[in-house]
C-alpha atoms as a PDB file:
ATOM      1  CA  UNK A   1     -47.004  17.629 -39.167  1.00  0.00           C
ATOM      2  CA  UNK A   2     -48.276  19.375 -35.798  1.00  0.00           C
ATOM      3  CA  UNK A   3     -48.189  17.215 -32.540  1.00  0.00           C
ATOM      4  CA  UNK A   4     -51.231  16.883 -30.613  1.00  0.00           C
ATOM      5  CA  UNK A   5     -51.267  19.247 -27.728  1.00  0.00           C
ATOM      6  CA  UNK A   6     -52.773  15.857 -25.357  1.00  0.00           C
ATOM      7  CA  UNK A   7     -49.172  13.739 -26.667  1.00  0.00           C
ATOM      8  CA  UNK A   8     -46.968  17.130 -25.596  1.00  0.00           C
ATOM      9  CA  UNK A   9     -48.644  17.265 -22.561  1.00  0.00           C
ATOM     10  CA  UNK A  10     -47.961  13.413 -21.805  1.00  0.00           C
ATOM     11  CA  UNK A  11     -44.585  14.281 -22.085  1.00  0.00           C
ATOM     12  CA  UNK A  12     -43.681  16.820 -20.050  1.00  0.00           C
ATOM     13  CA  UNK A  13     -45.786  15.570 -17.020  1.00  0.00           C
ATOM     14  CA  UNK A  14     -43.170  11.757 -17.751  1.00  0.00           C
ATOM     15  CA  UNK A  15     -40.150  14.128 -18.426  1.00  0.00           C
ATOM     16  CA  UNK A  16     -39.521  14.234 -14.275  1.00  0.00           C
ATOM     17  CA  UNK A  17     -40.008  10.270 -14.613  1.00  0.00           C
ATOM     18  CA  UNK A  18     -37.584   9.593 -17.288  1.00  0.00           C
ATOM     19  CA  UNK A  19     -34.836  11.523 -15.736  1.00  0.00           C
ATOM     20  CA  UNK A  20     -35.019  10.166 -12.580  1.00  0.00           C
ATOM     21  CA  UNK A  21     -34.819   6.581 -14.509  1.00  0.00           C
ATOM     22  CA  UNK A  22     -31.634   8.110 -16.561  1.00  0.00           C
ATOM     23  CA  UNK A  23     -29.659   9.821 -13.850  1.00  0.00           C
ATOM     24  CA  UNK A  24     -28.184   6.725 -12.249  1.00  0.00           C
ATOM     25  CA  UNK A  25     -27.271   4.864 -15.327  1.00  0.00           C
ATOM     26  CA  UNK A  26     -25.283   8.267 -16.934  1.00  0.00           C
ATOM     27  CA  UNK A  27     -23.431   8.456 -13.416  1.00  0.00           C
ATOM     28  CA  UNK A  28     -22.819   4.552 -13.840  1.00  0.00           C
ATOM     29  CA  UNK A  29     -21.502   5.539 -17.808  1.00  0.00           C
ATOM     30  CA  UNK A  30     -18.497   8.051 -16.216  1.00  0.00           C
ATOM     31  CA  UNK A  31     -15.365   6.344 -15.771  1.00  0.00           C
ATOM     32  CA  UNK A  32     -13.311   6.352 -12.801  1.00  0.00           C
ATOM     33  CA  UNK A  33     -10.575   7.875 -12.365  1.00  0.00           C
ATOM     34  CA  UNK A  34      -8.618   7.562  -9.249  1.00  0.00           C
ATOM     35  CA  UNK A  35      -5.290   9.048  -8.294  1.00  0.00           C
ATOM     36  CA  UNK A  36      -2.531   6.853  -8.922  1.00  0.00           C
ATOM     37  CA  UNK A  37       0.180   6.510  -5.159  1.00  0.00           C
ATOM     38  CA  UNK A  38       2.819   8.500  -5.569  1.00  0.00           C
ATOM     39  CA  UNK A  39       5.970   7.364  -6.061  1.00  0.00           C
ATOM     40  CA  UNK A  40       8.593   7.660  -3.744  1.00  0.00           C
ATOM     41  CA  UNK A  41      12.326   6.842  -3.107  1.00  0.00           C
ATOM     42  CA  UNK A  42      13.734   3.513  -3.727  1.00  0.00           C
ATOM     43  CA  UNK A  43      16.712   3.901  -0.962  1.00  0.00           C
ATOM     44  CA  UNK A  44      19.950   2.096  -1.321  1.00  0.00           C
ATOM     45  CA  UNK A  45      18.779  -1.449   0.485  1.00  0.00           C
ATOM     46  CA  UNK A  46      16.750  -2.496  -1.980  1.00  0.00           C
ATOM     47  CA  UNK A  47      16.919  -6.660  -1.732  1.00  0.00           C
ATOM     48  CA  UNK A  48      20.167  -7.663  -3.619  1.00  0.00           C
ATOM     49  CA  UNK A  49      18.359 -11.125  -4.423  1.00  0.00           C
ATOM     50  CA  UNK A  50      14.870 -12.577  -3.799  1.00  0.00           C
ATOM     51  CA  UNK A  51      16.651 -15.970  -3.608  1.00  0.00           C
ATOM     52  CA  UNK A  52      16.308 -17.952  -0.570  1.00  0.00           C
ATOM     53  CA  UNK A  53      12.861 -17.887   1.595  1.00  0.00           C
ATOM     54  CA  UNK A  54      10.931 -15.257   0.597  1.00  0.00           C
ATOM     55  CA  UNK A  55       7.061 -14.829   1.470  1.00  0.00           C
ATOM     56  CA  UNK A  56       4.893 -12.731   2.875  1.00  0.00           C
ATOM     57  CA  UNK A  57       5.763 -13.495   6.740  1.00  0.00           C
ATOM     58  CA  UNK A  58       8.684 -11.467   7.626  1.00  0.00           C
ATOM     59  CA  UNK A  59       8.592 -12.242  10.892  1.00  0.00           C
ATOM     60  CA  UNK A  60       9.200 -15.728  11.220  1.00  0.00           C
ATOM     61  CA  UNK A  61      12.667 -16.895   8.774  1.00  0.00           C
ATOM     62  CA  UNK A  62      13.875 -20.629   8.648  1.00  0.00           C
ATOM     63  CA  UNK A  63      11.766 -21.502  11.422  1.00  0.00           C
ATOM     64  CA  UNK A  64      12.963 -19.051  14.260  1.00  0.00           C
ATOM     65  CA  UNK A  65      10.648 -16.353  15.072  1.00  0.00           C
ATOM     66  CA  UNK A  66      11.292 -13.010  15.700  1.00  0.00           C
ATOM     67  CA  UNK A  67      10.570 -12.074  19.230  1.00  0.00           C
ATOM     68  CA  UNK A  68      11.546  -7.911  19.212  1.00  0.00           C
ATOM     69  CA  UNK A  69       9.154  -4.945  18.282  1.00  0.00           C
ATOM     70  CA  UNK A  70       5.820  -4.470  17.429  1.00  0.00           C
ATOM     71  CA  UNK A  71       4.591  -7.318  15.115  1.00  0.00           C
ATOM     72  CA  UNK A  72       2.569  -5.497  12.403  1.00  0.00           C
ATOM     73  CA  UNK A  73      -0.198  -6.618  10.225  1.00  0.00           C
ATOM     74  CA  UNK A  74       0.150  -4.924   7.062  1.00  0.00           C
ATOM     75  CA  UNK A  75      -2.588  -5.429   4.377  1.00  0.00           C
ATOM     76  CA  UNK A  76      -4.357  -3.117   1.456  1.00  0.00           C
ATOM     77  CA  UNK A  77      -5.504  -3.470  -2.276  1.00  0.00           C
ATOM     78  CA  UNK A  78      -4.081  -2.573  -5.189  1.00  0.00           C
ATOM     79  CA  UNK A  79      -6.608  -1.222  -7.756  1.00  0.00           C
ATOM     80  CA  UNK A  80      -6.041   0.618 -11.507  1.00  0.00           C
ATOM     81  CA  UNK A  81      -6.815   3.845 -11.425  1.00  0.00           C
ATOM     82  CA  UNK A  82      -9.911   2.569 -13.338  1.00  0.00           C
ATOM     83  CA  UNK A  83     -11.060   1.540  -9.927  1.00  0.00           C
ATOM     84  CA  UNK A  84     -10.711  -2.093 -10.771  1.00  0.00           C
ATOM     85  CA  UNK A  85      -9.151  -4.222  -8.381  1.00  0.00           C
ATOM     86  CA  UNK A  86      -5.386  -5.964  -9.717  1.00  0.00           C
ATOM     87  CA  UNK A  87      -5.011  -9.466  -9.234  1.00  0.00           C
ATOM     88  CA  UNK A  88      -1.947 -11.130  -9.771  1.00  0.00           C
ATOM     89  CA  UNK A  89      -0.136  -7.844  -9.229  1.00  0.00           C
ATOM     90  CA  UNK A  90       3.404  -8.440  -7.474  1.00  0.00           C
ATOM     91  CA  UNK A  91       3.925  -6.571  -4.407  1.00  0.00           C
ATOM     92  CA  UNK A  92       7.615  -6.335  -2.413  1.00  0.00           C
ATOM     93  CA  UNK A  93       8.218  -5.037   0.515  1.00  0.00           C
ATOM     94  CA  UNK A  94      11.565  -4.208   2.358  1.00  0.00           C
ATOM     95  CA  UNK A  95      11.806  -2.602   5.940  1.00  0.00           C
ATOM     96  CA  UNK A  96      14.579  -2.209   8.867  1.00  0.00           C
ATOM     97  CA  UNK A  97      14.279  -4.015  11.782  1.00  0.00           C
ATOM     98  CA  UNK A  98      13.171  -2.957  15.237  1.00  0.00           C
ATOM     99  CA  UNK A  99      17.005  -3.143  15.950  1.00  0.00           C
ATOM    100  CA  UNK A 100      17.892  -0.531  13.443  1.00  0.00           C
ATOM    101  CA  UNK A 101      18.983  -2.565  10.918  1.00  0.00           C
ATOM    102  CA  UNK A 102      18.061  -3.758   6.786  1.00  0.00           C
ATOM    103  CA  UNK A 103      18.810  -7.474   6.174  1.00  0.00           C
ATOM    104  CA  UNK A 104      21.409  -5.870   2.858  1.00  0.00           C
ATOM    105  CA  UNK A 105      25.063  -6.453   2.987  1.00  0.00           C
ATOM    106  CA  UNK A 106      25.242  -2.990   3.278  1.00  0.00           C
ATOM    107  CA  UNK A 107      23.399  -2.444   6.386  1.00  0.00           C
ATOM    108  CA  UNK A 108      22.940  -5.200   8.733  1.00  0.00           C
ATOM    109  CA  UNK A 109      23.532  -7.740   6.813  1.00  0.00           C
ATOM    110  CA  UNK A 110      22.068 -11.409   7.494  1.00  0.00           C
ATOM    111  CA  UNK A 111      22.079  -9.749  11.319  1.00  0.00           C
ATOM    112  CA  UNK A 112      17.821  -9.126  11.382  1.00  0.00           C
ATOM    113  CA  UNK A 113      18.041 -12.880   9.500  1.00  0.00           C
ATOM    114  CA  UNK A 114      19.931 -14.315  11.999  1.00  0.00           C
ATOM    115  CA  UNK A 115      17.616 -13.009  14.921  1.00  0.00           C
ATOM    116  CA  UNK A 116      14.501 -14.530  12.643  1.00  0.00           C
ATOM    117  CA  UNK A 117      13.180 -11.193  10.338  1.00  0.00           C
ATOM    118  CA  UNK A 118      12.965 -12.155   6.971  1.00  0.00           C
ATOM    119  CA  UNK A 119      13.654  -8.512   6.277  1.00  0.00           C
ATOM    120  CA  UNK A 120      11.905  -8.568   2.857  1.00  0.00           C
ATOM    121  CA  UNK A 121       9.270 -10.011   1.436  1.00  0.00           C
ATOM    122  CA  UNK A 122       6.847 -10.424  -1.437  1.00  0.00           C
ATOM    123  CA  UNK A 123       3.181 -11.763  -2.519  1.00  0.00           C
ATOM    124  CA  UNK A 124       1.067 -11.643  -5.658  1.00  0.00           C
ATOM    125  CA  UNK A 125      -2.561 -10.323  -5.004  1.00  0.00           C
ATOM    126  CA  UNK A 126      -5.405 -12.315  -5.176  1.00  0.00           C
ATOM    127  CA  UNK A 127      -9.022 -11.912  -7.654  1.00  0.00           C
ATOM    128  CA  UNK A 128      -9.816  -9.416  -4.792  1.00  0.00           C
ATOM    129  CA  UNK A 129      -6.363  -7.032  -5.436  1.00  0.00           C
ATOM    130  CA  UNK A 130      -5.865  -7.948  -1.642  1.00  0.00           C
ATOM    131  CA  UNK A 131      -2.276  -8.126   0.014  1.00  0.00           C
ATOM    132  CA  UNK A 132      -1.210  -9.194   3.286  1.00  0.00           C
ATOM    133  CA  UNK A 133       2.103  -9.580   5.007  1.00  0.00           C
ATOM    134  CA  UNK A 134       3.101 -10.198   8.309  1.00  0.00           C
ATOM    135  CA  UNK A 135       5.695  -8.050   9.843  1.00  0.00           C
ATOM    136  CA  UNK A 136       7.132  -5.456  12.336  1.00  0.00           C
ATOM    137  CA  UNK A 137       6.075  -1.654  12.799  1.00  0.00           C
ATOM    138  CA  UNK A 138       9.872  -0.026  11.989  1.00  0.00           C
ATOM    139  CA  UNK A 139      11.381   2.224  13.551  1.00  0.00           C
ATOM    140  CA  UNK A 140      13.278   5.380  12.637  1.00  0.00           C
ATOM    141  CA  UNK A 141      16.899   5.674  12.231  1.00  0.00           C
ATOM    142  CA  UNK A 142      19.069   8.344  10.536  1.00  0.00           C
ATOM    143  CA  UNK A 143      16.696  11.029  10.576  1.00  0.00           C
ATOM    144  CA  UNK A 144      14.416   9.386   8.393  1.00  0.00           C
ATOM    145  CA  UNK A 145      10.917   8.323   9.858  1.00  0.00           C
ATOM    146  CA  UNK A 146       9.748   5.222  10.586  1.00  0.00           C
ATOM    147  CA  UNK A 147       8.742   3.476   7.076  1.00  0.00           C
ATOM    148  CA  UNK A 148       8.385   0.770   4.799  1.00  0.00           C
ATOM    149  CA  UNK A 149       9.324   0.155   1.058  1.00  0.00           C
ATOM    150  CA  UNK A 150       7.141  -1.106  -1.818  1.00  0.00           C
ATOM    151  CA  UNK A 151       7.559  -2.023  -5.098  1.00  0.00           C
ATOM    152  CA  UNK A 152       4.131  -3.297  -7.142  1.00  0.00           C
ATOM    153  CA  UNK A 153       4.454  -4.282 -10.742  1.00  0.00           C
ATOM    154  CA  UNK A 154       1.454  -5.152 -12.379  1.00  0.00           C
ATOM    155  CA  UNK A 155       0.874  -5.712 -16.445  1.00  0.00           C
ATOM    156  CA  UNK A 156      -0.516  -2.590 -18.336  1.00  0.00           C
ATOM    157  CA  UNK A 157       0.633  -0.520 -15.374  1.00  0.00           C
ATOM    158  CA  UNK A 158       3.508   1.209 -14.770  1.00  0.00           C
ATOM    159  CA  UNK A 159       5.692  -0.394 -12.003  1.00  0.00           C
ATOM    160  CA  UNK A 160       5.260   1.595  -8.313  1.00  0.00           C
ATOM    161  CA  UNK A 161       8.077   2.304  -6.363  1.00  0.00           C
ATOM    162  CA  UNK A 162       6.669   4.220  -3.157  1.00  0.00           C
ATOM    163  CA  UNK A 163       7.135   4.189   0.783  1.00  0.00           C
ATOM    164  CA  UNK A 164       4.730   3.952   3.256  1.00  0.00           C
ATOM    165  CA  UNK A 165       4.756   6.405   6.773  1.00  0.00           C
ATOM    166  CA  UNK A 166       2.624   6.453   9.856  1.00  0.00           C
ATOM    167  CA  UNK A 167       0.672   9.412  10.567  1.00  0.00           C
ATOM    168  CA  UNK A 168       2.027  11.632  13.350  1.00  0.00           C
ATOM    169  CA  UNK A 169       5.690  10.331  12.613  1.00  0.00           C
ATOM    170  CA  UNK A 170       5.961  10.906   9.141  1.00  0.00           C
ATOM    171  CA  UNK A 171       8.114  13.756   9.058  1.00  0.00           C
ATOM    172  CA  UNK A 172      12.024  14.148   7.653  1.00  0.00           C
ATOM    173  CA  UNK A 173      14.643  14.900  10.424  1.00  0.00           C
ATOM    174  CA  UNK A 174      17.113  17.025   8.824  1.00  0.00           C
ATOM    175  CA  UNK A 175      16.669  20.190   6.808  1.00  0.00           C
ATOM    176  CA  UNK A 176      19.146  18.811   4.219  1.00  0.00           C
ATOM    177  CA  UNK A 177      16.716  15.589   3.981  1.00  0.00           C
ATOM    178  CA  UNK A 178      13.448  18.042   3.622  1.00  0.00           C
ATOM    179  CA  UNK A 179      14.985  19.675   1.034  1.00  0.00           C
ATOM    180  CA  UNK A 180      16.767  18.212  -0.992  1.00  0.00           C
ATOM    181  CA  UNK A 181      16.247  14.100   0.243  1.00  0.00           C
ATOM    182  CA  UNK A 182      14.081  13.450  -3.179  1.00  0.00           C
ATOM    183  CA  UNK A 183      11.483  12.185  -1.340  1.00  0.00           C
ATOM    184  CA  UNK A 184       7.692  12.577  -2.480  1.00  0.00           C
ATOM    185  CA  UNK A 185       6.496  15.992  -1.705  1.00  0.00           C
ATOM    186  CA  UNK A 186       2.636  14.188  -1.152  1.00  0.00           C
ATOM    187  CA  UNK A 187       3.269  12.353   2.417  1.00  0.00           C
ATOM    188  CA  UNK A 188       0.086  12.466   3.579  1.00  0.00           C
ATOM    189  CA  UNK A 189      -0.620  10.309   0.526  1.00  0.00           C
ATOM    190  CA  UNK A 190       1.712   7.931   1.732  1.00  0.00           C
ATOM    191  CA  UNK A 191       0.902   8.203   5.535  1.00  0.00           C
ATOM    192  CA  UNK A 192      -1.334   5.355   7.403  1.00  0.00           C
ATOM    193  CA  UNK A 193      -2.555   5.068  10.868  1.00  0.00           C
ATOM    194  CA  UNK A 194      -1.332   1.883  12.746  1.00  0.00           C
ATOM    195  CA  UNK A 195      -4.236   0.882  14.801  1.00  0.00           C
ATOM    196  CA  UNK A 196      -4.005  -1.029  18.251  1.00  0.00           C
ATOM    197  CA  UNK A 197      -4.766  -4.625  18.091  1.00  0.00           C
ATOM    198  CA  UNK A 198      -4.055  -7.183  20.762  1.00  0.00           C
ATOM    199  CA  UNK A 199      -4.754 -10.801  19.399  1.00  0.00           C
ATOM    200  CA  UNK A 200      -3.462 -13.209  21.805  1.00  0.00           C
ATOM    201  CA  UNK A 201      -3.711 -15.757  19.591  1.00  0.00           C
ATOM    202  CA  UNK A 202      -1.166 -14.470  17.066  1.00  0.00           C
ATOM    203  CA  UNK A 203       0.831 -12.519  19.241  1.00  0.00           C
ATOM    204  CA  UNK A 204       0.629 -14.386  22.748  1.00  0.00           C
ATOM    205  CA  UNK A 205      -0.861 -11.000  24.265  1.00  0.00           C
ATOM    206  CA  UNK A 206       2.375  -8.707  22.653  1.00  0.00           C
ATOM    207  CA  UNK A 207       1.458  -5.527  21.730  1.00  0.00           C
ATOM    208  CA  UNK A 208       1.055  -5.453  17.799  1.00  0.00           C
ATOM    209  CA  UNK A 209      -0.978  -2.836  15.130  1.00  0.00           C
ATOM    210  CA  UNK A 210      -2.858  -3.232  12.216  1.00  0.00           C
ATOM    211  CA  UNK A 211      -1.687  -1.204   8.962  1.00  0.00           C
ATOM    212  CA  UNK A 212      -3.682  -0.739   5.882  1.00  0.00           C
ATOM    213  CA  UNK A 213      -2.523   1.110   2.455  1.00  0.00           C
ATOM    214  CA  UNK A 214      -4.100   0.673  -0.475  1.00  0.00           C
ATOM    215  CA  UNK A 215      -2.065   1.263  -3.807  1.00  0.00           C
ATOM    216  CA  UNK A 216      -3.596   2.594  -6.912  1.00  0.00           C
ATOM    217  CA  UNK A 217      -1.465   1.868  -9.910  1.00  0.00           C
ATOM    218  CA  UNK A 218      -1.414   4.147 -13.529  1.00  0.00           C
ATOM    219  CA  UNK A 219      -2.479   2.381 -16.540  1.00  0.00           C
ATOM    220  CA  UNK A 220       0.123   2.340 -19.419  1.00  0.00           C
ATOM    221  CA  UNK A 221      -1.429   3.752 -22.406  1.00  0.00           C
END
């Protein structure tokens, strides 16, 4: 059966149309695929127990507030690495103090509870993936750079265990540490900028930064 030469002609001059109508939708049909954070060390001072009060204020334990440091706001998403946002996904944190010390028996003790830093907490994101805690910018100590721990468990992911640096201080301080600490090898991955922020109203005019790291998490297959 030959084609009329009028219908080819009708198509080529809508060819331009119809891919201009089919381009979006075949870039909407790719899946994403995002990086999952890399993991990092989980340290010796993980929490021995999540007993006791635990949320995501660190700052403020059984009523006494912590009045040392930099009080940090500390917030991010954790997404698949569909792209999808993770609600319900359980994110810990655990941190030293601006004194120097981890609330762990091994290292401080109940001494950064005592002066009111919860020295760990923990949250479950909401529909939005979103996480926030309340808490202080750490300091250094050991040769180790300022940083703070996570641990995010969601289902049909495999569990995160990661740390979290600040850009321009993110560096080991020992040559033993660089090479051969175990850490992850893809800082910059892990590194955030803590932005000024003076809030008088939450801080009453302190000094305190805003930190944001978002966490993508590997589906389990």
């Amino acid at each position: 059966m030959q084609i009329p030469r009028r219908s080819i002609l009708k198509l080529l001059v809508a060819l331009p149309a119809i891919s201009w109508w089919l381009a979006p939708k075949l870039v909407q049909a790719q899946p994403v695929k995002l990086k999952p954070t890399p993991q990092d060390l989980e340290g010796p001072y993980y929490p021995k127990t999540w007993a006791d009060e635990v949320d995501n204020d660190l700052t403020t334990f059984k009523g006494k507030k912590y009045v040392g440091g930099i009080p940090m706001a500390l917030s991010g998403r954790v997404r698949g690495d569909d792209g999808r946002t993770l609600n319900n996904a359980m994110v810990e944190i655990w941190q030293i103090d601006d004194v120097g010390e981890y609330r762990h028996p091994d290292f401080g003790g109940e001494g950064p509870a005592n002066r009111g830093f919860q020295g760990y907490g923990r949250m479950r994101t909401g529909e939005d993936g979103l996480y926030t805690f309340n808490t202080l910018k750490p300091i250094g100590y050991s040769g180790r750079p300022p940083h703070v721990h996570f641990k995010v468990i969601a289902a049909g992911h495999r569990t995160l265990t990661t740390e979290m640096y600040f850009a321009g201080d993110n560096a080991e301080g020992s040559l033993y540490q660089r090479l051969f600490g175990g850490f992850s090898k893809e800082r910059d991955l892990l590194t955030v900028v803590a932005k000024a922020n003076r809030s008088a109203d939450r801080t009453g005019g302190r000094e305190m930064v805003d930190a944001v790291f978002d966490i993508v998490l590997e589906r389990v297959v």
